[in-house]
Protein backbone atom coordinates (compact mmCIF):
# COMPACT_ATOMS: atom_id res chain seq x y z
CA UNK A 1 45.18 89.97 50.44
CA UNK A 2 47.78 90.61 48.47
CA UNK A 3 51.89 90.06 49.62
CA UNK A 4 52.48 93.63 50.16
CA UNK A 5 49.56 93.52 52.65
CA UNK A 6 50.71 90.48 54.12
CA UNK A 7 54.49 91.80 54.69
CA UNK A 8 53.25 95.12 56.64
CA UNK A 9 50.95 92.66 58.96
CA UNK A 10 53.70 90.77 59.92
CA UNK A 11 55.79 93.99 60.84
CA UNK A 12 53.06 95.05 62.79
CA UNK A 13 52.90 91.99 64.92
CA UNK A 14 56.57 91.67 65.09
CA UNK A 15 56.58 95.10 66.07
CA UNK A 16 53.52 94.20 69.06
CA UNK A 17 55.56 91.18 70.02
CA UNK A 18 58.79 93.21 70.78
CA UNK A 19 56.69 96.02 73.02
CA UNK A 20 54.99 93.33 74.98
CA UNK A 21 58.56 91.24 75.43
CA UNK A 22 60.12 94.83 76.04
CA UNK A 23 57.52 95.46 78.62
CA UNK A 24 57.48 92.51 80.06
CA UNK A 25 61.11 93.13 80.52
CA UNK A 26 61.36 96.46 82.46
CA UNK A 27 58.68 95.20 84.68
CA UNK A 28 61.00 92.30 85.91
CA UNK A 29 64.02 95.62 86.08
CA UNK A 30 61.43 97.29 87.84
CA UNK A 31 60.61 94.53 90.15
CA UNK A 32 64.61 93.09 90.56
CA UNK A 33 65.20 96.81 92.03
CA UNK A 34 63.07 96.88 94.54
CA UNK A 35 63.59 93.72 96.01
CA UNK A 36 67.31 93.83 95.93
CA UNK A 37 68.11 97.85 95.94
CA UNK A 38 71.78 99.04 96.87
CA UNK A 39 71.39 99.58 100.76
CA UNK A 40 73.45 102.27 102.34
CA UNK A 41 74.84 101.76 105.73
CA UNK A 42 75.76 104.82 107.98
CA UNK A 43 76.74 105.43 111.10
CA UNK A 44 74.48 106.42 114.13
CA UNK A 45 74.80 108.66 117.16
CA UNK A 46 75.56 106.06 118.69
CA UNK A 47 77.91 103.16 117.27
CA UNK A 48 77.51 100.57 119.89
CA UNK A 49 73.46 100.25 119.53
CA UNK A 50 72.02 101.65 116.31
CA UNK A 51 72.46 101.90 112.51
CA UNK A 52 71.50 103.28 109.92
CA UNK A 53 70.32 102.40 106.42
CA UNK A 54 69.03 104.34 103.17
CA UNK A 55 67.92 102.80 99.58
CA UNK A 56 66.06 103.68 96.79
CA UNK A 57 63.34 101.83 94.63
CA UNK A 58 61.04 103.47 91.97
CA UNK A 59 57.92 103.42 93.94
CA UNK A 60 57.97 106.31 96.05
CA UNK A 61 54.61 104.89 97.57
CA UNK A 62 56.35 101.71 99.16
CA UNK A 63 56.79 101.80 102.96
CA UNK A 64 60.23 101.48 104.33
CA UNK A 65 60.72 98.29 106.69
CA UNK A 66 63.60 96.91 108.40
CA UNK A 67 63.78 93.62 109.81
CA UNK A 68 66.82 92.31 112.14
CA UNK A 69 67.65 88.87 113.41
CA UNK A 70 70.67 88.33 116.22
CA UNK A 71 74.13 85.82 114.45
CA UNK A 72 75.23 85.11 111.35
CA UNK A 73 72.64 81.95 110.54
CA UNK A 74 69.69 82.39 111.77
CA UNK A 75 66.11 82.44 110.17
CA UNK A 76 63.57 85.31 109.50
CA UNK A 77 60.33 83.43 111.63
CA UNK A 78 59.46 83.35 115.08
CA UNK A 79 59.86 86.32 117.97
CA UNK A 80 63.29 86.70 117.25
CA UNK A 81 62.84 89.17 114.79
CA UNK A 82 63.59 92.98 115.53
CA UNK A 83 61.52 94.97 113.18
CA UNK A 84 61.96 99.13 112.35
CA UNK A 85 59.67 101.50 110.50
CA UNK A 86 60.85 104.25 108.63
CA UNK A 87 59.98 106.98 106.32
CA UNK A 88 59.56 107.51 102.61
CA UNK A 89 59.77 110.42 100.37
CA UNK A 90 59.77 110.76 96.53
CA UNK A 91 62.47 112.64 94.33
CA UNK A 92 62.21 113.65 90.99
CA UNK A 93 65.16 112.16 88.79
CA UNK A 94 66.97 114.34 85.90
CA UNK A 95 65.22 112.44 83.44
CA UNK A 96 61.63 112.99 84.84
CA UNK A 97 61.23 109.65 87.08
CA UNK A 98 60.26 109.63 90.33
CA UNK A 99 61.94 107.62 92.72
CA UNK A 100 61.27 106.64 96.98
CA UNK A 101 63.77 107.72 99.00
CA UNK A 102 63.62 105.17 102.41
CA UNK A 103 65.32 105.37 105.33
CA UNK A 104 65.10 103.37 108.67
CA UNK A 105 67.26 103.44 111.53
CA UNK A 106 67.62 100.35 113.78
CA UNK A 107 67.92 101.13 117.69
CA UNK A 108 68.91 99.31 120.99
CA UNK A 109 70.90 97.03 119.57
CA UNK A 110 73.62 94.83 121.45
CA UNK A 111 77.43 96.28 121.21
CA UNK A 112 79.83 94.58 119.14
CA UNK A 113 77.43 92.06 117.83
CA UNK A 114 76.71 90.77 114.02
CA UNK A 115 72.77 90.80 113.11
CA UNK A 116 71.25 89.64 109.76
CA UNK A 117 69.35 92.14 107.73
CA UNK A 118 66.77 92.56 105.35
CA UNK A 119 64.57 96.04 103.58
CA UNK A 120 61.55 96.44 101.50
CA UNK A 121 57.96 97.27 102.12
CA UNK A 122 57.03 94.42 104.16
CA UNK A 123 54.95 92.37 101.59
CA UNK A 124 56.02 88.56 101.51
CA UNK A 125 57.52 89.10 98.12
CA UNK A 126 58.97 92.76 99.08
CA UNK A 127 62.04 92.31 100.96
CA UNK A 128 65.60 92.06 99.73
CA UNK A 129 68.42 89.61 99.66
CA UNK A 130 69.78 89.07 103.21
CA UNK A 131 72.44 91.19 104.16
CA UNK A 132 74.73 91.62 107.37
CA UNK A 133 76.08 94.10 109.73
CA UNK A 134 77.90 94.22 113.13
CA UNK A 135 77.31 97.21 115.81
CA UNK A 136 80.71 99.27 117.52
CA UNK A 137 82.11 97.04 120.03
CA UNK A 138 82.30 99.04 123.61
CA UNK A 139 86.35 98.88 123.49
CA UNK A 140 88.25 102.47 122.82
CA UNK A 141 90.75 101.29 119.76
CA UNK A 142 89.29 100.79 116.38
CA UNK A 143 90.73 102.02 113.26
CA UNK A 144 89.07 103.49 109.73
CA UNK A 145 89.48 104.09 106.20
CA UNK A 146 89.48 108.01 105.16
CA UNK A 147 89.22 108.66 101.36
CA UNK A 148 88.38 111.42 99.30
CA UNK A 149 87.05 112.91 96.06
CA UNK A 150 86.04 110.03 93.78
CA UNK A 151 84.42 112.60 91.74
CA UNK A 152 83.53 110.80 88.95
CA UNK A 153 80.93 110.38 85.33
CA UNK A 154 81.58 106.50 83.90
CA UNK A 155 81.66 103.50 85.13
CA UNK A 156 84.99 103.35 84.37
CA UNK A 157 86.08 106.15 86.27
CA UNK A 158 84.05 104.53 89.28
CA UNK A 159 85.94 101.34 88.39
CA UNK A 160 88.91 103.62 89.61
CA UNK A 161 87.09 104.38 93.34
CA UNK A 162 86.56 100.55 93.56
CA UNK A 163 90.11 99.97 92.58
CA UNK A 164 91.11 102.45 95.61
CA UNK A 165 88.87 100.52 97.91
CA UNK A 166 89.62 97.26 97.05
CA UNK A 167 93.06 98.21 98.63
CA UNK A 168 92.40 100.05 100.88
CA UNK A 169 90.23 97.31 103.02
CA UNK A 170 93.20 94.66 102.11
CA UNK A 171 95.46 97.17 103.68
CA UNK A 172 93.00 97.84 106.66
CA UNK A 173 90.57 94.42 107.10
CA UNK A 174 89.29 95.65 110.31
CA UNK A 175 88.08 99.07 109.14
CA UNK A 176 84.86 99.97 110.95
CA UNK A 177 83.65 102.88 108.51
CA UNK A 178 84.85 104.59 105.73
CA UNK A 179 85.23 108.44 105.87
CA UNK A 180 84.70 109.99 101.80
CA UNK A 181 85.31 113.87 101.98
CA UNK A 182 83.34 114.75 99.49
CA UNK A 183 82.84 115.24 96.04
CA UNK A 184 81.05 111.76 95.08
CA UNK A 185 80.12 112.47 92.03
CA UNK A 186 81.42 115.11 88.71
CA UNK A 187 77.60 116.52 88.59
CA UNK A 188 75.50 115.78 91.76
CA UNK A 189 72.30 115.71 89.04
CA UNK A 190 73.60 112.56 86.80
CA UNK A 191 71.53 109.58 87.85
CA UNK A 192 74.22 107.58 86.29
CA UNK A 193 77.25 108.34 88.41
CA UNK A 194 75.48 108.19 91.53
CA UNK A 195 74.51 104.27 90.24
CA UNK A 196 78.14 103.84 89.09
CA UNK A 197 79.27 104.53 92.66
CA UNK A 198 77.12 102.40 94.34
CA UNK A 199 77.55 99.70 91.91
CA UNK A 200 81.23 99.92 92.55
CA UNK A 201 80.67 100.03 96.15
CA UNK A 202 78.63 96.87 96.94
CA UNK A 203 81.24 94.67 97.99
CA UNK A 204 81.28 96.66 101.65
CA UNK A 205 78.70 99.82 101.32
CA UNK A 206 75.57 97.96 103.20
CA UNK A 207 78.10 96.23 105.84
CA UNK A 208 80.61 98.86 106.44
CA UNK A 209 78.98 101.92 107.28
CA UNK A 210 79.91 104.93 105.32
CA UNK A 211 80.35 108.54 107.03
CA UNK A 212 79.66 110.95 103.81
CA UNK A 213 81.07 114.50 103.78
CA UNK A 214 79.54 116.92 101.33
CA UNK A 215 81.90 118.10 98.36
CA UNK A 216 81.05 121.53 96.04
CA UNK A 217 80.19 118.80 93.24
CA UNK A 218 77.79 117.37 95.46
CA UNK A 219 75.72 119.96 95.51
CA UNK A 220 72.88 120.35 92.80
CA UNK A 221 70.99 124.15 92.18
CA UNK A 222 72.58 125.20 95.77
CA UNK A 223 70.54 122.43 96.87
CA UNK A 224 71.71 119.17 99.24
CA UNK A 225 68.82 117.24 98.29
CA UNK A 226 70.04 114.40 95.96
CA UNK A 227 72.94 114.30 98.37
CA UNK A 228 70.51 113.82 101.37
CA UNK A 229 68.99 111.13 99.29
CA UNK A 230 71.43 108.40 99.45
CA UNK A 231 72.36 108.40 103.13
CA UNK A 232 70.66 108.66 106.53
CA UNK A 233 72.92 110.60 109.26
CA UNK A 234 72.88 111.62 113.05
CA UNK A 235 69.94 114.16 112.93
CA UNK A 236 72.22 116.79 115.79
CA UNK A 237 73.52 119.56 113.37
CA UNK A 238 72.73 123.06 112.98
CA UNK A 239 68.97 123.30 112.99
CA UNK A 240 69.20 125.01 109.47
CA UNK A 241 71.10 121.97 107.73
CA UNK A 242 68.35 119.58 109.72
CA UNK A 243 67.63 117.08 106.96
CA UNK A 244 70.53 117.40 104.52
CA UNK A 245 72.49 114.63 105.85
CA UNK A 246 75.46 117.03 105.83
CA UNK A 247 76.53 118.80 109.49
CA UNK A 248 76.38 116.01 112.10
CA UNK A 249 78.92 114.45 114.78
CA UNK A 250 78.70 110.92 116.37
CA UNK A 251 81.46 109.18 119.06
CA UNK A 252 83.12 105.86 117.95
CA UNK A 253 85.26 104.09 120.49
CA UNK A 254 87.40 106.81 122.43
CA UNK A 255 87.10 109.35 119.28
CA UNK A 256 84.47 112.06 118.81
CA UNK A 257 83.87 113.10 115.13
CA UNK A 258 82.50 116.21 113.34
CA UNK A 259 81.06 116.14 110.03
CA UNK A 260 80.52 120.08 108.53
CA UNK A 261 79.34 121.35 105.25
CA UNK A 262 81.76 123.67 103.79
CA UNK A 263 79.00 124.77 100.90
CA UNK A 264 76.38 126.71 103.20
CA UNK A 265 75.53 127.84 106.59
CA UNK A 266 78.84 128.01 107.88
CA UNK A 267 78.17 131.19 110.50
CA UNK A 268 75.25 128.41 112.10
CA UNK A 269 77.55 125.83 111.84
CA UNK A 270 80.75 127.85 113.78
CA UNK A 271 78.36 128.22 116.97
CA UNK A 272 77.26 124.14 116.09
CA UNK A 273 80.53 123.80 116.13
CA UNK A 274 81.73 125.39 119.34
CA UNK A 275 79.08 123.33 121.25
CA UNK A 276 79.55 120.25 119.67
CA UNK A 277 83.43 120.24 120.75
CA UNK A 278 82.96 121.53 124.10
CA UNK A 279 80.13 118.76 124.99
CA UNK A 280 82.41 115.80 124.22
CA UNK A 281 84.74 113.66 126.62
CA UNK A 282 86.22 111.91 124.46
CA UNK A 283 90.23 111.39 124.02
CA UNK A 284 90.47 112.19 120.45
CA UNK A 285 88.52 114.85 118.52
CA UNK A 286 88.63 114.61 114.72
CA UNK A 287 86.71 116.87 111.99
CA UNK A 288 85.81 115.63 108.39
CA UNK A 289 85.02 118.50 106.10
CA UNK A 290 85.80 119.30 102.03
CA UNK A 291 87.07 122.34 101.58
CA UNK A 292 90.27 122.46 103.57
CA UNK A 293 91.38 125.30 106.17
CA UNK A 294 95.30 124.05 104.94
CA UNK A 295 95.73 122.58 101.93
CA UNK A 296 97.44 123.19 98.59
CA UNK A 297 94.51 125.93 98.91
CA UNK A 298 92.62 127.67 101.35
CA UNK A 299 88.89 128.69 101.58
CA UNK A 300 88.80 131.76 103.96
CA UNK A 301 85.20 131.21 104.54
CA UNK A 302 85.88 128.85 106.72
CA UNK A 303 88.85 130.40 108.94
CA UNK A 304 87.12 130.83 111.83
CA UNK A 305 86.84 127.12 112.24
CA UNK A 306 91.14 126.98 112.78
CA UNK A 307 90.76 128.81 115.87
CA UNK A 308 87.53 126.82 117.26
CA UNK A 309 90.30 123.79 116.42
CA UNK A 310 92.76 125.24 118.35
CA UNK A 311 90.57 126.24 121.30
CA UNK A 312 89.14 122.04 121.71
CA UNK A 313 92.59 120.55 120.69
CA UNK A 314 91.14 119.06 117.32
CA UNK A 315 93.58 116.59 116.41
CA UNK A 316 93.50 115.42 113.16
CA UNK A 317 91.10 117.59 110.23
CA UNK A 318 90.92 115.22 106.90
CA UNK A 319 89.76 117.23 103.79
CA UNK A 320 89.35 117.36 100.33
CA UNK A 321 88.71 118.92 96.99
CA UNK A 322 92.09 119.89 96.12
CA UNK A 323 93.21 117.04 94.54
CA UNK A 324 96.45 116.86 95.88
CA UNK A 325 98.51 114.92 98.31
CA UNK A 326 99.34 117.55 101.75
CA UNK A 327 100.25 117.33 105.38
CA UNK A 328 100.37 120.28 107.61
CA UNK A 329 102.39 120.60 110.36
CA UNK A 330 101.03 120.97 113.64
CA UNK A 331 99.19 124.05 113.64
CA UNK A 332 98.07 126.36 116.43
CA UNK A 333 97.40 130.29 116.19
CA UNK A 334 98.01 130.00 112.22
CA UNK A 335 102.06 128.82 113.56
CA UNK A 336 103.87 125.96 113.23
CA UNK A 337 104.44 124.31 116.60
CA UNK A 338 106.01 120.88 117.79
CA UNK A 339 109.82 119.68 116.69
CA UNK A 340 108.80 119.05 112.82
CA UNK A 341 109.01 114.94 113.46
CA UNK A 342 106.43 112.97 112.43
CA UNK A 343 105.21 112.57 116.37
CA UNK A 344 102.92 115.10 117.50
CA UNK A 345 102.78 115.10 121.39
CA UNK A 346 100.10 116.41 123.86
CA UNK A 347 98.06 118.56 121.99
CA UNK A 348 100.99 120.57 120.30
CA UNK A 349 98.26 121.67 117.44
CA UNK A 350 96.45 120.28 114.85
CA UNK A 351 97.50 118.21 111.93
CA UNK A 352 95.36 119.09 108.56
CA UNK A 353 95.15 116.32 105.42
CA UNK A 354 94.03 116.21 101.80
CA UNK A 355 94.46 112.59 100.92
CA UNK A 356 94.97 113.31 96.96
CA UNK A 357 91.70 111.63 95.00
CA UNK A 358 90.41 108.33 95.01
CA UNK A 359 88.92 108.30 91.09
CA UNK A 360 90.40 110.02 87.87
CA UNK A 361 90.87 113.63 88.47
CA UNK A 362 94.26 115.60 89.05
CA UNK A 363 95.26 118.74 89.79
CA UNK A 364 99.06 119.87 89.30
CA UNK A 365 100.79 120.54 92.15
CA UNK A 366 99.84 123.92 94.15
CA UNK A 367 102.70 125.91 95.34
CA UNK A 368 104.40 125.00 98.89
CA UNK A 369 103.11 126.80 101.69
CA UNK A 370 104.75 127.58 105.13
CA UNK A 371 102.51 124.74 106.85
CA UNK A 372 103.29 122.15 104.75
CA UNK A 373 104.93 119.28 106.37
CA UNK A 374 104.37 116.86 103.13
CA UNK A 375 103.16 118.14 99.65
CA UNK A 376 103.16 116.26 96.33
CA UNK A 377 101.05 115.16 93.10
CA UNK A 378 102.07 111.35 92.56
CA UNK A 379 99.15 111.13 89.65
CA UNK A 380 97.61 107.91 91.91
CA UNK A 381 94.32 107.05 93.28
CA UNK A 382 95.33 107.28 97.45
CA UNK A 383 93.44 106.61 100.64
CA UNK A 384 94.88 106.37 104.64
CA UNK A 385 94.09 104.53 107.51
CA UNK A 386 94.09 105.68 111.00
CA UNK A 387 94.32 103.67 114.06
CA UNK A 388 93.93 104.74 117.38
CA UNK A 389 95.57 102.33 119.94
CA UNK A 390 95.91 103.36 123.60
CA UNK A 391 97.37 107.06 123.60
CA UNK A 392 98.43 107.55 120.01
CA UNK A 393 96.51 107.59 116.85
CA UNK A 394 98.62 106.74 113.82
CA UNK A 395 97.78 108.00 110.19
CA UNK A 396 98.82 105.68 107.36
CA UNK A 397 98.75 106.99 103.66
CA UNK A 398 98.80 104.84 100.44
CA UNK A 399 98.75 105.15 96.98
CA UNK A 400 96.00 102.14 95.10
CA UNK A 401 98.80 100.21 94.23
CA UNK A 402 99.73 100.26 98.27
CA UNK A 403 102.68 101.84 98.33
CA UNK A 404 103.33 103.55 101.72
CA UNK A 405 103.85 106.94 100.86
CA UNK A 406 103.24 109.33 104.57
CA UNK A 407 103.11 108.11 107.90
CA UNK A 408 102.99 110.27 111.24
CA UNK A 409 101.60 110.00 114.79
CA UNK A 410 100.19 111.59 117.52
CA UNK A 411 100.83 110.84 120.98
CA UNK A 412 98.61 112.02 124.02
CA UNK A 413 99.66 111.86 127.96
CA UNK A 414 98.75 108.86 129.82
């Protein structure tokens, strides 16, 4: 054998070495997400007693378990254990893979209690790190984080979202669910920034429950299925969104929320709608939606929805997508009521939001329109807190470097 056989023999076997070593490799990737997947926490119908959980792994033929233990340190043996079943589906990636979607929801659960938690498919080896949770507490005040448009490709500009939520739970510790209205993601089809967004979520995403709102950017071939695919919501929409995660409504403390999708099926959604308001006892009634009714701009698809506010005394309508920082006025009848202070009193109208962006996108400043109480383009990631306390729910809005920069309340009779 002479050295010129003996060199390409050697790069052969290097070249063997490196595959095996390489394989060897994405098998233990493979393996590490499974068993320790980002899990997604949403909120339930009901807050007190259930919750909700999604998370992906790249064997859509795994089953999708849920096991629950009562306290912060206890163990996973004995009767104590609360196991949930849920259900698996497969979705094909953008670059051909094929993940399993899994969702479980847990149910009859104590109010205002912390549990342990764990996912996977039930094998010895299958479940995940231990992670924790705690259920609504039965008492009416409570206060949450609302957030919008983090709309973004790198990790970079995810590192931006994190940045915004980073302050925005040191401004508001006891936040019991975060509110994003919509527009997660740049292009709802890139793997990658849908990973970037959970990676820079961690710290609170599988304790803090998340309530998603469905942006234009969210929305892939005028589908909502990669949307649907990270997060598990109250199945009582429209019947023609059932399944897309996107039109749903849930109570929390003495507040009843509505979640719509501004990208399809708004006539079936404007009787939902109608329904959904009129069935609910609740003090406060807020809506969570992208496209906003007032904001720097208007979508006159959704008009109809102002007066269905106005008829149930909505009181508070966060939105999105303009990229901009804008407070209506009270609004009633397409008119400015109240005495233009920052107190809105007894159901005097309702107050419309666009919380800027929370990751790296702009716009310039839209002109000033009649109902525009505060309007302005401070170039800075923002996010607000409400609180509701007694009879008045106050809104809080701050820029990432937590700077208060709007503040207003509404008051309701005794």
């Amino acid at each position: 054998m002479n050295r010129k056989d003996t060199m390409w023999i050697i790069i052969f076997a290097v070249v063997i070495v490196a595959a095996v070593l390489g394989m060897q490799w994405y098998s233990k990737g493979d393996s590490d997400t499974n068993a320790n997947p980002v899990v997604i926490s949403t909120i339930s119908e009901d807050s007190t007693t259930s919750r909700a959980f999604t998370w992906q792994t790249d064997n859509p033929n795994l089953s999708a378990k849920l096991q629950i233990v009562k306290g912060k340190d206890t163990s996973f043996e004995g009767d104590q254990i609360l196991n949930f079943e849920g259900t698996t589906t497969s979705l094909v990636l953008d670059n051909g893979a094929t993940v399993g979607v899994h969702k479980v929801e847990a149910t009859g659960l104590t109010p205002g209690t912390v549990y342990q938690y764990r996912v996977g498919d039930g094998s010895e080896e299958g479940w995940s790190d231990v992670l924790t949770f705690e259920t609504a507490p039965e008492e009416e005040d409570f206060s949450f984080i609302y957030a919008t448009d983090s709309q973004g490709e790198t990790q970079s500009d995810f590192e931006l979202w994190k940045n915004t939520m980073d302050k925005a739970f040191e401004t508001f510790p006891s936040a019991s669910f975060v509110v994003h209205a919509g527009d997660f993601v740049e292009d709802a089809g890139s793997d990658d920034a849908w990973n970037y967004f959970l990676e820079e979520s961690t710290s609170w995403i599988s304790r803090i429950p998340i309530v998603p709102v469905i942006g234009n950017n969210d929305v892939m071939d005028d589908k909502f299925e990669r949307f649907a695919s990270y997060f598990h919501t109250p199945d009582n929409g429209a019947s023609k969104l059932t399944g897309t995660e996107t039109n749903y409504s849930f109570d929390y403390g003495s507040a009843h929320i509505a979640v719509l999708n501004t990208e399809g099926s708004i006539k079936q959604q404007t009787e939902w709608l109608k329904e959904d308001l009129a069935s609910t006892d609740k003090e406060w009634k807020i809506v969570a939606m992208h496209r906003p009714v007032y904001g720097g701009n208007t979508y006159k698809k959704i008009q109809d929805w102002a007066e269905i506010f106005d008829e149930y005394e909505v009181d508070l309508v966060l939105q999105g997508h303009n990229h901009e920082y804008s407070r209506s006025y009270p609004l009633k009848q397409g008119e400015i009521t109240g005495d233009g202070s920052d107190l809105v009193r007894n159901h005097e109208g309702t107050v419309y939001v666009v919380a800027n962006a929370s990751g790296p996108k702009f716009n310039e400043k839209k002109e000033d329109q009649f109902y525009h109480k505060i309007h302005f383009q401070n170039n800075k990631q923002m996010f607000a807190g409400i609180t509701i306390r007694d009879n008045t729910l106050t809104y809080q809005a701050y820029d990432v470097d937590g700077k208060l920069l709007d503040v207003f309340s509404i008051e309701h009779e005794e």
